[in-house]
Protein backbone atom coordinates (compact mmCIF):
# COMPACT_ATOMS: atom_id res chain seq x y z
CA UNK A 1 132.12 174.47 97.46
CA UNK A 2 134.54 176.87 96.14
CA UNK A 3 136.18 178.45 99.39
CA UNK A 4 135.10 182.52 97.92
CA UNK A 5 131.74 181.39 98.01
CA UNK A 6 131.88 179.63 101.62
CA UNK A 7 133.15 182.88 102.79
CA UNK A 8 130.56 185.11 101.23
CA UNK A 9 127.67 182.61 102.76
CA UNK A 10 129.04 183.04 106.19
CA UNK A 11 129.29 186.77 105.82
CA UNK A 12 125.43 186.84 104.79
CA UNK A 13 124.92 184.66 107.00
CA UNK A 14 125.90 186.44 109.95
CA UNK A 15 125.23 189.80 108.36
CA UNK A 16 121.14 188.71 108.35
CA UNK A 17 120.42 186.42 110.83
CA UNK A 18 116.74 186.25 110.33
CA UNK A 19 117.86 185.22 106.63
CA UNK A 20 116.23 182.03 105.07
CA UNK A 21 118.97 179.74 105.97
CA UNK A 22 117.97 179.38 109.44
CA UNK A 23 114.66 178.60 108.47
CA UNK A 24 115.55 174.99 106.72
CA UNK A 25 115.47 171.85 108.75
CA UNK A 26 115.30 168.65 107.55
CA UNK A 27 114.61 165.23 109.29
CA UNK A 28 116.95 161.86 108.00
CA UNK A 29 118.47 158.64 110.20
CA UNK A 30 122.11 158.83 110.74
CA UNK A 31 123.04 155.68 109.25
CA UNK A 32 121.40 152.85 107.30
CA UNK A 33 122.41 149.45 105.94
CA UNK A 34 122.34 148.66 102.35
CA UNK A 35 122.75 145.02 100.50
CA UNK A 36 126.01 145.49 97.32
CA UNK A 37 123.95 145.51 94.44
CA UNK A 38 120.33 145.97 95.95
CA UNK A 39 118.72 149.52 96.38
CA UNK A 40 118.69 151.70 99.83
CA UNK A 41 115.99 154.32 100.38
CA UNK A 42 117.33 156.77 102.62
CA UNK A 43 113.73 158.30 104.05
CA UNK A 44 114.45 162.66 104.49
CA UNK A 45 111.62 165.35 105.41
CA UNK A 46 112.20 168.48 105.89
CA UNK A 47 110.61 172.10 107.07
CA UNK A 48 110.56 175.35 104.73
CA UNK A 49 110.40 179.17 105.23
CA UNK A 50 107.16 180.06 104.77
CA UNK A 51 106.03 181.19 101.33
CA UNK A 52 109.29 179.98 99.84
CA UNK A 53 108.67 177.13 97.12
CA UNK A 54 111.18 178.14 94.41
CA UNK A 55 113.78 175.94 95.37
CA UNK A 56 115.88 173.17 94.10
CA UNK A 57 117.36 170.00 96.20
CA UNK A 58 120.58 168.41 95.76
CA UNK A 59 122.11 165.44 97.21
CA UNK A 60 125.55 165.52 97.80
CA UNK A 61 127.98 162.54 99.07
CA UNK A 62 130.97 163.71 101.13
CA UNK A 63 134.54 163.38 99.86
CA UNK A 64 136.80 164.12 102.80
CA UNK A 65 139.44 166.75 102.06
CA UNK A 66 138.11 167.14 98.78
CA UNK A 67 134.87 168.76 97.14
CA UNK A 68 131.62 167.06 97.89
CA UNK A 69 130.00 166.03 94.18
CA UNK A 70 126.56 165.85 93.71
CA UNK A 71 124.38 162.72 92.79
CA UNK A 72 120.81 164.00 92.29
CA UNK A 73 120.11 167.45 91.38
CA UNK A 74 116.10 167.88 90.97
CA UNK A 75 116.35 170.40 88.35
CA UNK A 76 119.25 169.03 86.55
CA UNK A 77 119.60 165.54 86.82
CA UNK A 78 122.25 165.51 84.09
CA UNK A 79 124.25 167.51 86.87
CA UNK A 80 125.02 164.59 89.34
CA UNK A 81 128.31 162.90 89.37
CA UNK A 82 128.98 160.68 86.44
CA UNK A 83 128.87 157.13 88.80
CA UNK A 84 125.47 158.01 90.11
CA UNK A 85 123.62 159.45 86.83
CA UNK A 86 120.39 157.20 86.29
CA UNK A 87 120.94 155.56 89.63
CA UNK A 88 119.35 158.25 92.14
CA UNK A 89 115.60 158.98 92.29
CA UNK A 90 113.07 160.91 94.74
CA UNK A 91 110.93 158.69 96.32
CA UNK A 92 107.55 160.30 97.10
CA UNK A 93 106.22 163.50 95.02
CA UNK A 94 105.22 165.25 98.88
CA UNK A 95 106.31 168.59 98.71
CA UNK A 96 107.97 168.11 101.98
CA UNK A 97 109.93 164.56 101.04
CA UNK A 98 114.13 165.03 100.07
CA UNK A 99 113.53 160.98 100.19
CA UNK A 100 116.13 159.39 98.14
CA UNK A 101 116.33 156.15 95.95
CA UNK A 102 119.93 154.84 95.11
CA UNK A 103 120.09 152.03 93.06
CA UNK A 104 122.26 149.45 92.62
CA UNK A 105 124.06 150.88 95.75
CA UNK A 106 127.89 149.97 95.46
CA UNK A 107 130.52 151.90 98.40
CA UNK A 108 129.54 152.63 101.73
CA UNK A 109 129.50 156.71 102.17
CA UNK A 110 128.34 159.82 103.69
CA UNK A 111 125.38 161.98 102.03
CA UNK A 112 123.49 165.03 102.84
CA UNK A 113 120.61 166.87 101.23
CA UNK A 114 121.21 170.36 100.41
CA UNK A 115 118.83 173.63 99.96
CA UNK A 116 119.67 177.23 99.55
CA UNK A 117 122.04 177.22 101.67
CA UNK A 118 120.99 174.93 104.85
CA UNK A 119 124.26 173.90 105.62
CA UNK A 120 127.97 174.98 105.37
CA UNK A 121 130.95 175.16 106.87
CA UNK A 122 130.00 177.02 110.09
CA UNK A 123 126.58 175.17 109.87
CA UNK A 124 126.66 171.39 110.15
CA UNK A 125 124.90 169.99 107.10
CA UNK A 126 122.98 166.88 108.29
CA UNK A 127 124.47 163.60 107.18
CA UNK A 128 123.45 159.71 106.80
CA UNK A 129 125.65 157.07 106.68
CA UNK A 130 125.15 154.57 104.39
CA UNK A 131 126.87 150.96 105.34
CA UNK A 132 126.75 148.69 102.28
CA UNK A 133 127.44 145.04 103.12
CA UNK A 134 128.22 141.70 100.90
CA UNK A 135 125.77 139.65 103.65
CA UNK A 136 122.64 139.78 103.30
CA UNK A 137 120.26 139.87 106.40
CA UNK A 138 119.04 136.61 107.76
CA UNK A 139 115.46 135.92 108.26
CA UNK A 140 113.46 135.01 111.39
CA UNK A 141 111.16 132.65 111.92
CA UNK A 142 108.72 132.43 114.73
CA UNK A 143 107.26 129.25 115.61
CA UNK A 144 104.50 127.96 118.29
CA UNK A 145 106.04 125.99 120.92
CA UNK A 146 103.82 123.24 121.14
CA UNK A 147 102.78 121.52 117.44
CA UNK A 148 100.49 119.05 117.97
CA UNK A 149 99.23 116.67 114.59
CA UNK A 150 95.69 117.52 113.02
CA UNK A 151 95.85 121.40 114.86
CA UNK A 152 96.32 123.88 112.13
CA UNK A 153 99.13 126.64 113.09
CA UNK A 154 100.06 130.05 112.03
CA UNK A 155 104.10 130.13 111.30
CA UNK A 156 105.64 133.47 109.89
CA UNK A 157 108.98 134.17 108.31
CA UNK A 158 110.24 137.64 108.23
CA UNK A 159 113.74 139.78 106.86
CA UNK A 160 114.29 143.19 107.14
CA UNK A 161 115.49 145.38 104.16
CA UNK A 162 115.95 148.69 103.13
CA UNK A 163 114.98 148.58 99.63
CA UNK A 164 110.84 148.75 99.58
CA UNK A 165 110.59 148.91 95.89
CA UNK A 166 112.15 145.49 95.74
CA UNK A 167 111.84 143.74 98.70
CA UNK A 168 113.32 140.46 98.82
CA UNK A 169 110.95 137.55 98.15
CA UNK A 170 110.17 134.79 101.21
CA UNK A 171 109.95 130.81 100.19
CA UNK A 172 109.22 127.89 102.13
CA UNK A 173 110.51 124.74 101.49
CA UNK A 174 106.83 123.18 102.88
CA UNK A 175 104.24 123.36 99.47
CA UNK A 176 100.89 123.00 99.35
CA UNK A 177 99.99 125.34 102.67
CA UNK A 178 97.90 128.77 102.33
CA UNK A 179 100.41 131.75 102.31
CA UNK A 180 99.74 135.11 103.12
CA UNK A 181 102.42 138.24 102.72
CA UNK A 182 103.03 141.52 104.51
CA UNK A 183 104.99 144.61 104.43
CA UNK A 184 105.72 146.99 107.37
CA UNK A 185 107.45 149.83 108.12
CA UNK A 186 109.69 149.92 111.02
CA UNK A 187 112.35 153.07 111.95
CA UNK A 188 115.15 155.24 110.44
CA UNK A 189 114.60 153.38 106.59
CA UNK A 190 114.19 149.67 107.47
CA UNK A 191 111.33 147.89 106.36
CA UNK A 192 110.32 144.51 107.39
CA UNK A 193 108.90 141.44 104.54
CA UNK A 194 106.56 139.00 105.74
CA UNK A 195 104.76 135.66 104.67
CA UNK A 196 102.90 134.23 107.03
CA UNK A 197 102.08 130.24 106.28
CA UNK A 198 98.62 128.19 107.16
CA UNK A 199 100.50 124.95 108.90
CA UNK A 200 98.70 121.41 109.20
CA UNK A 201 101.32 119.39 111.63
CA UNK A 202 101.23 115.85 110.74
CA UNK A 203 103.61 113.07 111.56
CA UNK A 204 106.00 112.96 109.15
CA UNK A 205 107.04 115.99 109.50
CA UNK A 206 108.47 115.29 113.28
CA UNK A 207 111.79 116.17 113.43
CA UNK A 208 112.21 117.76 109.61
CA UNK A 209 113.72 120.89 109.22
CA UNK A 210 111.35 123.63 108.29
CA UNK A 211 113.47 125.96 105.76
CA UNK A 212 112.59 129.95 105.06
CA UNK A 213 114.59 131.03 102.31
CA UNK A 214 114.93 134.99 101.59
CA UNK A 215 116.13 135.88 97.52
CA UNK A 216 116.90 139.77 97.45
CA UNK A 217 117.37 141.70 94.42
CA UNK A 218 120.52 141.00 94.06
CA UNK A 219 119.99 137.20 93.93
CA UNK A 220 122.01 136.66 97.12
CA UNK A 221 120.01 134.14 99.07
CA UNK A 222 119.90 134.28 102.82
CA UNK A 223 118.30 131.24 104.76
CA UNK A 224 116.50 130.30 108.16
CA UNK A 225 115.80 127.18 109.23
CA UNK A 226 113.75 125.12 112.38
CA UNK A 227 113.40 122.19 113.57
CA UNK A 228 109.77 120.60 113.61
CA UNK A 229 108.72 118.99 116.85
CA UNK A 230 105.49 117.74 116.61
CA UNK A 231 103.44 115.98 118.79
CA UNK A 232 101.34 112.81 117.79
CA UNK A 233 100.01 109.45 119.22
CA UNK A 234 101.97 106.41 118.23
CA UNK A 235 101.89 105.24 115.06
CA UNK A 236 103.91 102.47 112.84
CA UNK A 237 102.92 99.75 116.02
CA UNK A 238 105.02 96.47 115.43
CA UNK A 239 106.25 93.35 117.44
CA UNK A 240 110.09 92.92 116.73
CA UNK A 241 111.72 89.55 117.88
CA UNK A 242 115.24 90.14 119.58
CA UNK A 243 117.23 88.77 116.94
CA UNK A 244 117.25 84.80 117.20
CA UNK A 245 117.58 83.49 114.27
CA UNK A 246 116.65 79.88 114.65
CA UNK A 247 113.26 79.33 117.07
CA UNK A 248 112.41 76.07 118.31
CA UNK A 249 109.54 74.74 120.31
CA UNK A 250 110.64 75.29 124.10
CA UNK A 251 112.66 78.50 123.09
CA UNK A 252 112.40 81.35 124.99
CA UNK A 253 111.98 85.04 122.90
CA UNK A 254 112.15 88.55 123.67
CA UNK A 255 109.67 90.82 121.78
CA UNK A 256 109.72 94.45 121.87
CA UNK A 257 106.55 96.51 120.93
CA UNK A 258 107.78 99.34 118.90
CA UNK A 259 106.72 102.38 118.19
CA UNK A 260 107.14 105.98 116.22
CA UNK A 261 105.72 108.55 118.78
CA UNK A 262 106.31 112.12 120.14
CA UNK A 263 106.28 111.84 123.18
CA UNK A 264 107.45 108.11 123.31
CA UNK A 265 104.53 105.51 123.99
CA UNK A 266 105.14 104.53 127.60
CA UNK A 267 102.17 102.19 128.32
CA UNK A 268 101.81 98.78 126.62
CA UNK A 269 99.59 95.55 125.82
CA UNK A 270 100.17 92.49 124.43
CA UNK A 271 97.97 90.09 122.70
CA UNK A 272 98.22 86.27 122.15
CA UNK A 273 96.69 84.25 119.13
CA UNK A 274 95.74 80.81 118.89
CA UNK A 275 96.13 79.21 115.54
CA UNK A 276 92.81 80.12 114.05
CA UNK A 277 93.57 83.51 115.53
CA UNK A 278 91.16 83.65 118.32
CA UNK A 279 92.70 86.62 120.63
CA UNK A 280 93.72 84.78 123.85
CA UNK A 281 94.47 87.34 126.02
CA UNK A 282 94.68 90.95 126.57
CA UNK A 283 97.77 91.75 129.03
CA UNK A 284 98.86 94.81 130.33
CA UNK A 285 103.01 94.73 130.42
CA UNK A 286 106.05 96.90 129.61
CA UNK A 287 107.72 97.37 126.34
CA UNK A 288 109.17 94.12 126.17
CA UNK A 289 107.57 90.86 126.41
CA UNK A 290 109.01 87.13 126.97
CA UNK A 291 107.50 84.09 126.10
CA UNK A 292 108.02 80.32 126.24
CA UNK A 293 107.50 79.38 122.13
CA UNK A 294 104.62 76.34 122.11
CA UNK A 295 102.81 75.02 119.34
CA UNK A 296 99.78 77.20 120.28
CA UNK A 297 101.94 80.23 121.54
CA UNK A 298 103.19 81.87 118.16
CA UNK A 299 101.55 84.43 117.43
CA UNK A 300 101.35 88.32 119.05
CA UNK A 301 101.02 91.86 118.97
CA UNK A 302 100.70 94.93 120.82
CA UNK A 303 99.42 97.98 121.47
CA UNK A 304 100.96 101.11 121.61
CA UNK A 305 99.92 104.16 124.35
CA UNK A 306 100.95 107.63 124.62
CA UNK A 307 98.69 111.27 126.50
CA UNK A 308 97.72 111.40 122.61
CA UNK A 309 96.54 108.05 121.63
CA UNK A 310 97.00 104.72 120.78
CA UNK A 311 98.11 102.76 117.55
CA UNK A 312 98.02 98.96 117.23
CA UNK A 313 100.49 96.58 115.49
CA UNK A 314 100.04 93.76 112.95
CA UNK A 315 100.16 90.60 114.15
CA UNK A 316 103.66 88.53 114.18
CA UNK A 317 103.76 85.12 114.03
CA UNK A 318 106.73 83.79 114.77
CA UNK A 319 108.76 81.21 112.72
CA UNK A 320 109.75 78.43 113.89
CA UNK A 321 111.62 75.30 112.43
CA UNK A 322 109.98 71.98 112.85
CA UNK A 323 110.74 68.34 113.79
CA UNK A 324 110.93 65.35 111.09
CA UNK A 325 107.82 63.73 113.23
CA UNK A 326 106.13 67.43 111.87
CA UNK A 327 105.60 66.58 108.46
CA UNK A 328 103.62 64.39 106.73
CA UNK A 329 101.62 63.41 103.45
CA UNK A 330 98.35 63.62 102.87
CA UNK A 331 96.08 62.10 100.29
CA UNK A 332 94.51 59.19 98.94
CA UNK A 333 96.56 55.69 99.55
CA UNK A 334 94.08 53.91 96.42
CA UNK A 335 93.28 55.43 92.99
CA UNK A 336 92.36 54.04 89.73
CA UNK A 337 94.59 53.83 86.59
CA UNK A 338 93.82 57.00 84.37
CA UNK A 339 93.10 59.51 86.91
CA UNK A 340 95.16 62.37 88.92
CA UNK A 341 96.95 61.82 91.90
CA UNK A 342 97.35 64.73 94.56
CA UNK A 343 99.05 64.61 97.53
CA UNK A 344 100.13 67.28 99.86
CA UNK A 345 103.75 67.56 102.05
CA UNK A 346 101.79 68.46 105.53
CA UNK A 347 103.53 70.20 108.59
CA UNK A 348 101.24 71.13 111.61
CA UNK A 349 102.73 74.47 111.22
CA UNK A 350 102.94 75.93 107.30
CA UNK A 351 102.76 79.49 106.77
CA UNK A 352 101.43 80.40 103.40
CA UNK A 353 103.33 83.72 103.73
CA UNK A 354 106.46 82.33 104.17
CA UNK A 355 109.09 82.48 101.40
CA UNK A 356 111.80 79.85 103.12
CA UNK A 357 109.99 76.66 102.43
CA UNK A 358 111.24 74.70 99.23
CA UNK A 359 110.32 71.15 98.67
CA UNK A 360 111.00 67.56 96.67
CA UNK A 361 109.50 64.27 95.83
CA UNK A 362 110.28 61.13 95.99
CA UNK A 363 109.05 57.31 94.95
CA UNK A 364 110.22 54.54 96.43
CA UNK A 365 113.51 56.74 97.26
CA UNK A 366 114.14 58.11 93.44
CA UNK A 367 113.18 61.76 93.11
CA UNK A 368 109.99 62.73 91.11
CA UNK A 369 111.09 65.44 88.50
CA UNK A 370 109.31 68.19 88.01
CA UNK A 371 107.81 68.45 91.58
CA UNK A 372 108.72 70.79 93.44
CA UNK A 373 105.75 72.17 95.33
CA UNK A 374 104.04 71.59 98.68
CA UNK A 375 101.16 69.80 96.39
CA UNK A 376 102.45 66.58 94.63
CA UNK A 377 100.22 66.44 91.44
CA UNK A 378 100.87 63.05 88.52
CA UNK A 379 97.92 63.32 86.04
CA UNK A 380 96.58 60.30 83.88
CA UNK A 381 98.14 57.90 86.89
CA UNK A 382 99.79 54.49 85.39
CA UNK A 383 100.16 51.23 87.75
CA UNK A 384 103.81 51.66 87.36
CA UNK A 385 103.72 54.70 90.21
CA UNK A 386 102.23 52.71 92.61
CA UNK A 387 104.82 52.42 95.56
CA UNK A 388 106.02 54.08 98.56
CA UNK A 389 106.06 58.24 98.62
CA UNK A 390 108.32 60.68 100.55
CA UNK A 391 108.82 64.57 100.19
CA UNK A 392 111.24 66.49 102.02
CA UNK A 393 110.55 70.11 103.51
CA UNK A 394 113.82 72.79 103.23
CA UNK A 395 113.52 75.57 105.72
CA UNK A 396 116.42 78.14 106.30
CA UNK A 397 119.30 75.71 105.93
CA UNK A 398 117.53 73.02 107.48
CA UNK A 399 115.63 69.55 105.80
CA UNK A 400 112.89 67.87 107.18
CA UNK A 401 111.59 64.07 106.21
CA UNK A 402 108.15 62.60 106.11
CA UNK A 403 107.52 58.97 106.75
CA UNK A 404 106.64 57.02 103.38
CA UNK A 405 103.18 57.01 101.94
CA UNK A 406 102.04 54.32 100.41
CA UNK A 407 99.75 54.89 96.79
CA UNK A 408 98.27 51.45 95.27
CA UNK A 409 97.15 52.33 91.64
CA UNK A 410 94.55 49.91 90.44
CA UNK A 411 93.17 48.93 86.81
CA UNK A 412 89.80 50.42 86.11
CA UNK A 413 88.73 48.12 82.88
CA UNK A 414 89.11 44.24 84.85
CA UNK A 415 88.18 44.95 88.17
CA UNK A 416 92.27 43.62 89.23
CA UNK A 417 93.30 44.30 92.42
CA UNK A 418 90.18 43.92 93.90
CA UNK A 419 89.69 42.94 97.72
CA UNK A 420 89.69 39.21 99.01
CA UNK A 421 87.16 40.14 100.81
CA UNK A 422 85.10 41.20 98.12
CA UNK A 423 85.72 38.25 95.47
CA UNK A 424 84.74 36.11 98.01
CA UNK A 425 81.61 37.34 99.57
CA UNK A 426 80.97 37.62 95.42
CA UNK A 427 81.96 33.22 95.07
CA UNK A 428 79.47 32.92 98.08
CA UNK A 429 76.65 34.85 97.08
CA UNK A 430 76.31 33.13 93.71
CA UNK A 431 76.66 29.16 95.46
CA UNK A 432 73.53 30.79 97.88
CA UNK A 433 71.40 31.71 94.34
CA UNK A 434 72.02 28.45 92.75
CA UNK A 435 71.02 26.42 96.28
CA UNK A 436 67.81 28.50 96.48
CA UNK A 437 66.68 28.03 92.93
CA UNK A 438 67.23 24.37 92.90
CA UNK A 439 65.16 23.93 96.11
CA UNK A 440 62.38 25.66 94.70
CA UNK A 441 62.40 23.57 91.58
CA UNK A 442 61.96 20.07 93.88
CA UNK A 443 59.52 21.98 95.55
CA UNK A 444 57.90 22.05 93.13
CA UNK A 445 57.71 18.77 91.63
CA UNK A 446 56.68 17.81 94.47
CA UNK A 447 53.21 19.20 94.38
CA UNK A 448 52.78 18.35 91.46
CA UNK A 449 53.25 14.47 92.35
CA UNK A 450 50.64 15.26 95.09
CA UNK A 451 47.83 16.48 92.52
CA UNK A 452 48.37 13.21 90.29
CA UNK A 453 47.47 10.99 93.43
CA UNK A 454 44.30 12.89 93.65
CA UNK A 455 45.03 14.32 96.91
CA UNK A 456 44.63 10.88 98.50
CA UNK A 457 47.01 10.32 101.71
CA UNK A 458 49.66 7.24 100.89
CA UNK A 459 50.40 5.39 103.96
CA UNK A 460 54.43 4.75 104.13
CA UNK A 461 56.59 2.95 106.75
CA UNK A 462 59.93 3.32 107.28
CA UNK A 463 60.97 1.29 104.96
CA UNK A 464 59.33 3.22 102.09
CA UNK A 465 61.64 6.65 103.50
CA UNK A 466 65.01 4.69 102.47
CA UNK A 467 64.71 5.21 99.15
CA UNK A 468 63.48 8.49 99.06
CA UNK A 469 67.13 9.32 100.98
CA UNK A 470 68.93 7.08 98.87
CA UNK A 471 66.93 9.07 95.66
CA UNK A 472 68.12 12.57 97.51
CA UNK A 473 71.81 10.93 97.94
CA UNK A 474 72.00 9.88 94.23
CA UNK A 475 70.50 13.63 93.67
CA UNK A 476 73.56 15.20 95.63
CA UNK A 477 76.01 12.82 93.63
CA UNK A 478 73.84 13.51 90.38
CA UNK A 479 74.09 10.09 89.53
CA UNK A 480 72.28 9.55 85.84
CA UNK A 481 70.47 6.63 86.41
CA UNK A 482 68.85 7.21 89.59
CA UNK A 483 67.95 10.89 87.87
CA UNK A 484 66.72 9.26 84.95
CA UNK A 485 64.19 7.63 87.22
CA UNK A 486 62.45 9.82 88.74
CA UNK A 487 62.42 12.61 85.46
């Protein structure tokens, strides 16, 4: 203000000191903190003489050792200075608000709202001070202390602000959960945003970092972030060997029972398979378990306790390389020309699910091409692979031999190849048929010699036998006259 005019006020001023002046009192924070580039509401009320309403308010910033320059005039708002024209605003239409909207706020300054004559030199005009910062403010989260999987949670992020017409938007970086937002109004221009997030703990969210991001109006993002501890009963259960690479029968292992769980599983069993996977035993032991490898000791697993729960692991079987005296071939030693031949490489322990096995035959010590599986398979079977078989089992570096197996291939048409045994219990049979049918026939003729004599009884001595014998002996030699005879 023009110094004439400063002095006039204070002689009116002190000339009538019931005048207006000293009725005027308005109510506005000292300072407030505005984001470079956002908007700051500075919040102002203030008290009137009574009966007085035809006023006008003006802002004014505060140039030190120069003259203050407005930047909002109510009744002229093409009167303001020229860096705040469009930018300033009243915020509430109370007749009792001098609340102020700058936007876009730029410099940190001084500004006070003026009325007929409230302040001057000799009265102290009522100031704010208006701090504009590059950073914005950081949000907050608040958390429960315990998190416990399954138990839904209420977890809120919150930044305060001073620009309620654009408050800065809250993001999680957990989707998928029910959000709720609130605004609130806290002292001296600062507000306070909100969002308040539905939480299911599970699992796999133990020890992620739970991220609240705040994006103000002036796309500055500010960020908060937590660490999730969350409570749950053990879970991914499974037997780990100690590292041996190479198991043999007789070895001694280490395995550990392992486990994801918060708090750490501290209580343990261990189950033992037999091969069919009958469940030996149930045994109550720490974390780690050693064992004597047997034929019938290979397979195990655990389970896993914690104050939450239990979790139980698959079942490892360990693998473990075999002896020469472990495989062998199986099959049939005899088949007939034409048909397939099938014969498996057999070791008392395969594992179907194991990848390291490779195999290869052989006859009579040449390989067999083409074969390469456990299950040795020739269709339409010639004589010519009869002989002695072998395969040979690979298994992580390692090759294993069976004994020979020998395959006779017969011939289907001619019956060749057939047992001794059978041709001559065949010869045998057919000598008994021709003996029995022969005795029958003299059996015969016999009777009928007996008829002819009229059933009369011929008395013989022992000379009259000779003959007969010598007849039977001529028979047996099949001598043709003696034959001739009797026919």
């Amino acid at each position: 203000m023009h110094l004439k005019w400063i002095i006039l006020l204070v002689f009116f001023e002190g000339w009538f000191p019931g005048s207006y002046s000293q009725n005027w009192a308005f109510t506005l924070p000292e300072s407030i903190r505005a984001l470079r580039g956002s908007c700051v509401e500075i919040p102002c009320t203030f008290t009137r003489p009574r009966d007085y309403e035809n006023f006008n308010l003006v802002w004014y910033k505060e140039i030190n050792l120069q003259l203050d320059y407005k930047i909002f005039n109510h009744r002229d708002p093409s009167d303001v200075n020229e860096h705040y024209r469009g930018r300033t605003f009243l915020v509430s239409n109370d007749p009792n608000s001098c609340s102020l909207r700058i936007n876009d706020v730029q410099e940190t300054g001084t500004y006070y709202p003026y009325i007929h004559g409230n302040c001057c030199v000799f009265a102290t005009c009522q100031t704010v001070h208006v701090e504009v910062s590059d950073v914005p403010n950081e949000p907050s989260i608040e958390i429960p202390t315990d998190l416990t999987e399954g138990e839904s949670v209420s977890i809120s992020c919150s930044v305060e602000h001073t620009c309620p017409s654009s408050p800065p938007t809250l993001q999680w970086n957990k989707a998928g959960h029910k959000l709720t937002e609130r605004q609130y109004k806290l002292k001296d221009g600062v507000r306070k945003v909100t969002t308040v997030m539905e939480y299911l703990p599970n699992c796999q969210d133990h020890g992620t970092e739970l991220i609240c991001d705040a994006i103000h109006p002036n796309w500055k993002i500010s960020k908060k972030l937590a660490v999730l501890n969350i409570k749950y009963s053990p879970k991914n259960v499974r037997v780990i060997s100690d590292g041996q690479k190479d198991i043999k029968v007789g070895d001694q292992v280490r395995l550990i029972c392992a486990s994801d769980a918060n708090p750490p599983a501290n209580y343990f069993y261990w189950h033992r398979y037999l091969r069919d996977n009958t469940k030996m035993w149930k045994k109550e032991h720490g974390q780690n378990l050693t064992e004597t490898v047997r034929r019938d000791r290979k397979k195990y697993s655990c389970t896993a306790w914690n104050p939450l729960g239990t979790g139980d692991s698959k079942v490892l079987e360990l693998q473990v390389l075999y002896d020469d005296k472990d495989v062998t071939i199986k099959g049939k030693n005899k088949i007939e020309e034409g048909k397939v031949l099938q014969l498996e490489c057999h070791f008392s322990d395969y594992n179907t699910t194991n990848s390291h096995y490779s195999y290869s035959w052989y006859l009579n010590g040449n390989p067999v091409n083409g074969q390469t599986g456990r299950i040795l398979q020739i269709n339409n079977i010639t004589k010519s692979r009869s002989g002695n078989y072998s395969c040979i089992v690979q298994n992580r570096g390692r090759s294993f031999y069976s004994p020979w197996f020998a395959v006779t291939v017969m011939s289907a048409q001619t019956g060749d190849d057939l047992p001794m045994g059978v041709i001559i219990g065949g010869v045998a049979g057919s000598v008994l048929v021709i003996l029995l049918i022969l005795g029958l026939y003299l059996f015969y003729r016999k009777s009928q010699k007996l008829e002819a004599s009229g059933g009369r009884r011929v008395e013989t001595n022992i000379q009259n036998v000779q003959p007969i014998e010598r007849v039977y002996a001529a028979l047996q030699m099949r001598h043709t006259d003696v034959y001739e005879d009797i026919m």
